[in-house]
C-alpha atoms as a PDB file:
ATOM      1  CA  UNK A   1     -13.565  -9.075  50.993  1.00  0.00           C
ATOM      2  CA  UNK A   2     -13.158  -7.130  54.330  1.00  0.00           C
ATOM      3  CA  UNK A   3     -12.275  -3.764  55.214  1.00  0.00           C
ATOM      4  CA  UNK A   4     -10.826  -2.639  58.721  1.00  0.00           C
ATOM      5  CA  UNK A   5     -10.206   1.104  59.255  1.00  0.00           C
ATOM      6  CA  UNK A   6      -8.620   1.691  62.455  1.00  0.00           C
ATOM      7  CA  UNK A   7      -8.959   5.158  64.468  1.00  0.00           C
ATOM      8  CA  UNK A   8      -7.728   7.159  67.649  1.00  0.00           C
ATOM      9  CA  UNK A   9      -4.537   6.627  67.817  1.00  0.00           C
ATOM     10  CA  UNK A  10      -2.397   9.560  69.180  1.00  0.00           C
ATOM     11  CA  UNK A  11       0.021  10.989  71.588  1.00  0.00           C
ATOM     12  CA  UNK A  12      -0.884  11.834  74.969  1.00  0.00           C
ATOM     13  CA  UNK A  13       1.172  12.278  78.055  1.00  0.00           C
ATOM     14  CA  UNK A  14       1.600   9.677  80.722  1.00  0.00           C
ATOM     15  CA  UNK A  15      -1.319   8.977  83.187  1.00  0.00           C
ATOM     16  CA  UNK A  16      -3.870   9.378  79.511  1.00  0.00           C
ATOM     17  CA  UNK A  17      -6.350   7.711  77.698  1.00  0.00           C
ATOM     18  CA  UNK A  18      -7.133   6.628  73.955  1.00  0.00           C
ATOM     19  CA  UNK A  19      -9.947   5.158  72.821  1.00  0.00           C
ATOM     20  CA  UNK A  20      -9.161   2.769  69.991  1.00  0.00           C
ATOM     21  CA  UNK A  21     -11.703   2.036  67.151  1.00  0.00           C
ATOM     22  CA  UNK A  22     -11.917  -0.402  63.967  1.00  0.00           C
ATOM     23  CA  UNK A  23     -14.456  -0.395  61.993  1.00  0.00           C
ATOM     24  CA  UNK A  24     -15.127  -3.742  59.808  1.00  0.00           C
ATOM     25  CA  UNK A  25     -17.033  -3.569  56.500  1.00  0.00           C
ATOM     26  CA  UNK A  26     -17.480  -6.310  53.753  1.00  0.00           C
ATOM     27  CA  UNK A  27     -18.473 -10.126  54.146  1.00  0.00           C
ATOM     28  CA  UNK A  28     -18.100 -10.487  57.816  1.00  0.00           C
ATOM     29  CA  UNK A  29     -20.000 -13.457  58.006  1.00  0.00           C
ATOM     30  CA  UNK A  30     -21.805 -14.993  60.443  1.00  0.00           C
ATOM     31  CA  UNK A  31     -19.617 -15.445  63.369  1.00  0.00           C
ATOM     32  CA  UNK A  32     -16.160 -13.715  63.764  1.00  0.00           C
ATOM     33  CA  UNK A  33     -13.409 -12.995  65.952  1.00  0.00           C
ATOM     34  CA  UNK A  34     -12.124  -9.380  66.549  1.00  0.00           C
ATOM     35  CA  UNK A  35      -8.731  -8.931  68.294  1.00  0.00           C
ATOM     36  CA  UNK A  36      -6.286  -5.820  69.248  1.00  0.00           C
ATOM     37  CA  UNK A  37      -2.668  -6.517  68.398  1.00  0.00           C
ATOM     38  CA  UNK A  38       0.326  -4.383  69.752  1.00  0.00           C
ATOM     39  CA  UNK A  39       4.104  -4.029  67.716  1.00  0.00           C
ATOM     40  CA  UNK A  40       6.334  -1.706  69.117  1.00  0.00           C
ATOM     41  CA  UNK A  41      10.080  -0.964  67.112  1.00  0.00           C
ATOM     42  CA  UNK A  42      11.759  -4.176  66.570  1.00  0.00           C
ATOM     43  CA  UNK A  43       9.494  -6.513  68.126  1.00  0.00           C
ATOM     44  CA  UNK A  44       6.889  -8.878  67.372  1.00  0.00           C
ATOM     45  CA  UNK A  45       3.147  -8.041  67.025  1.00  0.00           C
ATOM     46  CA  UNK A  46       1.680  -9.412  69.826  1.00  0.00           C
ATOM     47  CA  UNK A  47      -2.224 -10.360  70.771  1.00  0.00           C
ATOM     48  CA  UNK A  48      -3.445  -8.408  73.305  1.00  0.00           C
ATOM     49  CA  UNK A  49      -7.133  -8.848  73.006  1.00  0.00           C
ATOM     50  CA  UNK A  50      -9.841 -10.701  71.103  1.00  0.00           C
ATOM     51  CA  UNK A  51     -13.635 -11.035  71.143  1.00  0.00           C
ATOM     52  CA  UNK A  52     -16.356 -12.811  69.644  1.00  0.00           C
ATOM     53  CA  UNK A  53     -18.801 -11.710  67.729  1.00  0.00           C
ATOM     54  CA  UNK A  54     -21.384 -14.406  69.199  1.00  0.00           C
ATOM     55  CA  UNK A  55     -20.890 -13.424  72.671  1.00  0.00           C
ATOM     56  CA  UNK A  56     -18.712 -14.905  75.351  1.00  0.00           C
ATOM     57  CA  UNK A  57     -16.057 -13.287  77.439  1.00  0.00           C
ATOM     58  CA  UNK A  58     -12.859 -10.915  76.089  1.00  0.00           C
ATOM     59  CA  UNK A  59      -9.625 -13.578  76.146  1.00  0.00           C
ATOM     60  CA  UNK A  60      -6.732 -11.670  76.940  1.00  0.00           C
ATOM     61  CA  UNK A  61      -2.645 -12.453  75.959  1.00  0.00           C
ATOM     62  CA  UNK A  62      -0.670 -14.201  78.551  1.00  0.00           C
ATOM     63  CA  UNK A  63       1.367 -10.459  79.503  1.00  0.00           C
ATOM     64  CA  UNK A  64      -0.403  -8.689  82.140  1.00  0.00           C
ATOM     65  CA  UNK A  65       0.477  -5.173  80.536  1.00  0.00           C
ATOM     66  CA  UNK A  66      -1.657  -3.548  78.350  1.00  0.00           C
ATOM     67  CA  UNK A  67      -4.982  -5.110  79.578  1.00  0.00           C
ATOM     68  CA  UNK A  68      -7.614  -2.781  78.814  1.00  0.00           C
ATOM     69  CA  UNK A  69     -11.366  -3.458  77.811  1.00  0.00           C
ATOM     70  CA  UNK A  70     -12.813  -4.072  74.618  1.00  0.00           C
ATOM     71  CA  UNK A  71     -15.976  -3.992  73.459  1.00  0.00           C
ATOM     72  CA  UNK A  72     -17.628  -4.942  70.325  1.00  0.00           C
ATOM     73  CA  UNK A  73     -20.940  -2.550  68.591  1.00  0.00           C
ATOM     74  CA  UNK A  74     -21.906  -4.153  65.630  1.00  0.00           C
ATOM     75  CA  UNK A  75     -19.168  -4.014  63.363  1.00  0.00           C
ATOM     76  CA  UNK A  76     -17.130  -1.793  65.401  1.00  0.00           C
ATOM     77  CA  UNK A  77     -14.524  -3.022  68.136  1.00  0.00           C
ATOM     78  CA  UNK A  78     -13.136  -0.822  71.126  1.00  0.00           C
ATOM     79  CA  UNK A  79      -9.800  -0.700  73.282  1.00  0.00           C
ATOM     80  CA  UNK A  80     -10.017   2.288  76.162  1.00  0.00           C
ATOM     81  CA  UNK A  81      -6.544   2.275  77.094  1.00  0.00           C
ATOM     82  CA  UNK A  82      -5.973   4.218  80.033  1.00  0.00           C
ATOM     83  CA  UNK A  83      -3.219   5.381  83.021  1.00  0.00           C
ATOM     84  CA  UNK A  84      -0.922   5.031  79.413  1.00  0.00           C
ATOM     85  CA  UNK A  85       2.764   4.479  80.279  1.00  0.00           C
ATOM     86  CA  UNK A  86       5.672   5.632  78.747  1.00  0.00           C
ATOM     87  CA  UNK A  87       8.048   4.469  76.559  1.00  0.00           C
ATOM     88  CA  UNK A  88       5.239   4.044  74.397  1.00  0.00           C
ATOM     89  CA  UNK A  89       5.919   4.384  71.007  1.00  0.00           C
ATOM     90  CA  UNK A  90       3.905   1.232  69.046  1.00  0.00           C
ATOM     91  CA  UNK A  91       1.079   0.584  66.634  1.00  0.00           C
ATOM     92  CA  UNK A  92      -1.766  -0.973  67.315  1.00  0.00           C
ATOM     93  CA  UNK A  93      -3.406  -3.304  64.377  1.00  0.00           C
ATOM     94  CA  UNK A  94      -7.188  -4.531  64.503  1.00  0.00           C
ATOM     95  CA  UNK A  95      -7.552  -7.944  63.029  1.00  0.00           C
ATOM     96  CA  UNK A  96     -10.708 -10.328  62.296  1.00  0.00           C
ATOM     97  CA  UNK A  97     -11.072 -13.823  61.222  1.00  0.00           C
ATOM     98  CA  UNK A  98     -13.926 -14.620  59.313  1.00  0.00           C
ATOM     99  CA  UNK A  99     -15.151 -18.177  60.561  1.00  0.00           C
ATOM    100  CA  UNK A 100     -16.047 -20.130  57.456  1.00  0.00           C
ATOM    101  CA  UNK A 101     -15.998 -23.567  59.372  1.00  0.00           C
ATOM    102  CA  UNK A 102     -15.518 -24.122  62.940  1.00  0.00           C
ATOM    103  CA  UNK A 103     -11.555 -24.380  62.194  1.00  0.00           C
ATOM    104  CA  UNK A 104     -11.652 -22.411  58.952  1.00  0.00           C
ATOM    105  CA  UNK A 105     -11.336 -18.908  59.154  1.00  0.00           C
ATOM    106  CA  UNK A 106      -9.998 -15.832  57.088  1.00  0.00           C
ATOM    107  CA  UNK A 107      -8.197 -13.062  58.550  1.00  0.00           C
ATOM    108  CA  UNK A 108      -7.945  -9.761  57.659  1.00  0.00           C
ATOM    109  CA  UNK A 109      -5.814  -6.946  59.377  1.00  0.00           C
ATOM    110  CA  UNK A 110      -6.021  -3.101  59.087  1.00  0.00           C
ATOM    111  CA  UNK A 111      -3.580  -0.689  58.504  1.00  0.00           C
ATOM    112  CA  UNK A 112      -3.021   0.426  62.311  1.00  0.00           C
ATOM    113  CA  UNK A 113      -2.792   3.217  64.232  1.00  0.00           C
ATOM    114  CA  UNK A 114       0.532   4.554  65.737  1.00  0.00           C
ATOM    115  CA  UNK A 115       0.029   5.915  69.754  1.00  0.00           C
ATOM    116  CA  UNK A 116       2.905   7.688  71.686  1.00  0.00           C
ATOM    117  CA  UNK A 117       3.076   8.376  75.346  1.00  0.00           C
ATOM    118  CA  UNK A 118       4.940  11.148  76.504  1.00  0.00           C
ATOM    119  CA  UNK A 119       6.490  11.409  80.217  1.00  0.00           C
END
């Protein structure tokens, strides 16, 4: 089993900057993926972000908005969001798959963290 506890979300004003963290406990494997996911009101969660724990670069979604760096430190995965924009109301979710097999994997999400931007 895997844990993911998700941290500093918030509400800032526009122009700020959150640093998002998940932390993963449990079986995580030997090689995983760690990704950022994004759900505003009423729409979709959407990818923004994912990295592997073996290296490589950070593949980003297909929309331009929202691209902000993550890094990976052990078990614990980044987003520094900055120059935030409102409206901003959404949740962000932290989710890993747990390769089993090269096209076997689990996932597991965490509970998210809500951020707010404020013009």
């Amino acid at each position: 089993q895997v844990q993911l506890v998700e941290s500093g979300g918030g509400s800032v004003q526009a122009g700020g900057s959150l640093t998002l963290s998940c932390v993963a406990s449990g079986n995580l494997g030997t090689s995983n993926t760690m990704s950022w996911f994004r759900q505003s009101d009423g729409a979709q969660r959407r990818e923004l972000v994912a990295l592997m724990s073996n290296g490589g670069s950070a593949v980003y979604g297909q929309s331009m908005q929202d691209r902000f760096p993550i890094s990976l430190d052990d078990a614990t995965v980044k987003l520094d969001m900055t120059n935030l924009k409102p409206p901003h109301p959404a949740v962000y979710y932290c989710k890993i798959d747990v390769w089993a097999a090269p096209s076997l994997s689990h996932e597991f999400w965490g509970q998210g963290t809500q951020v707010n931007v404020s013009s």
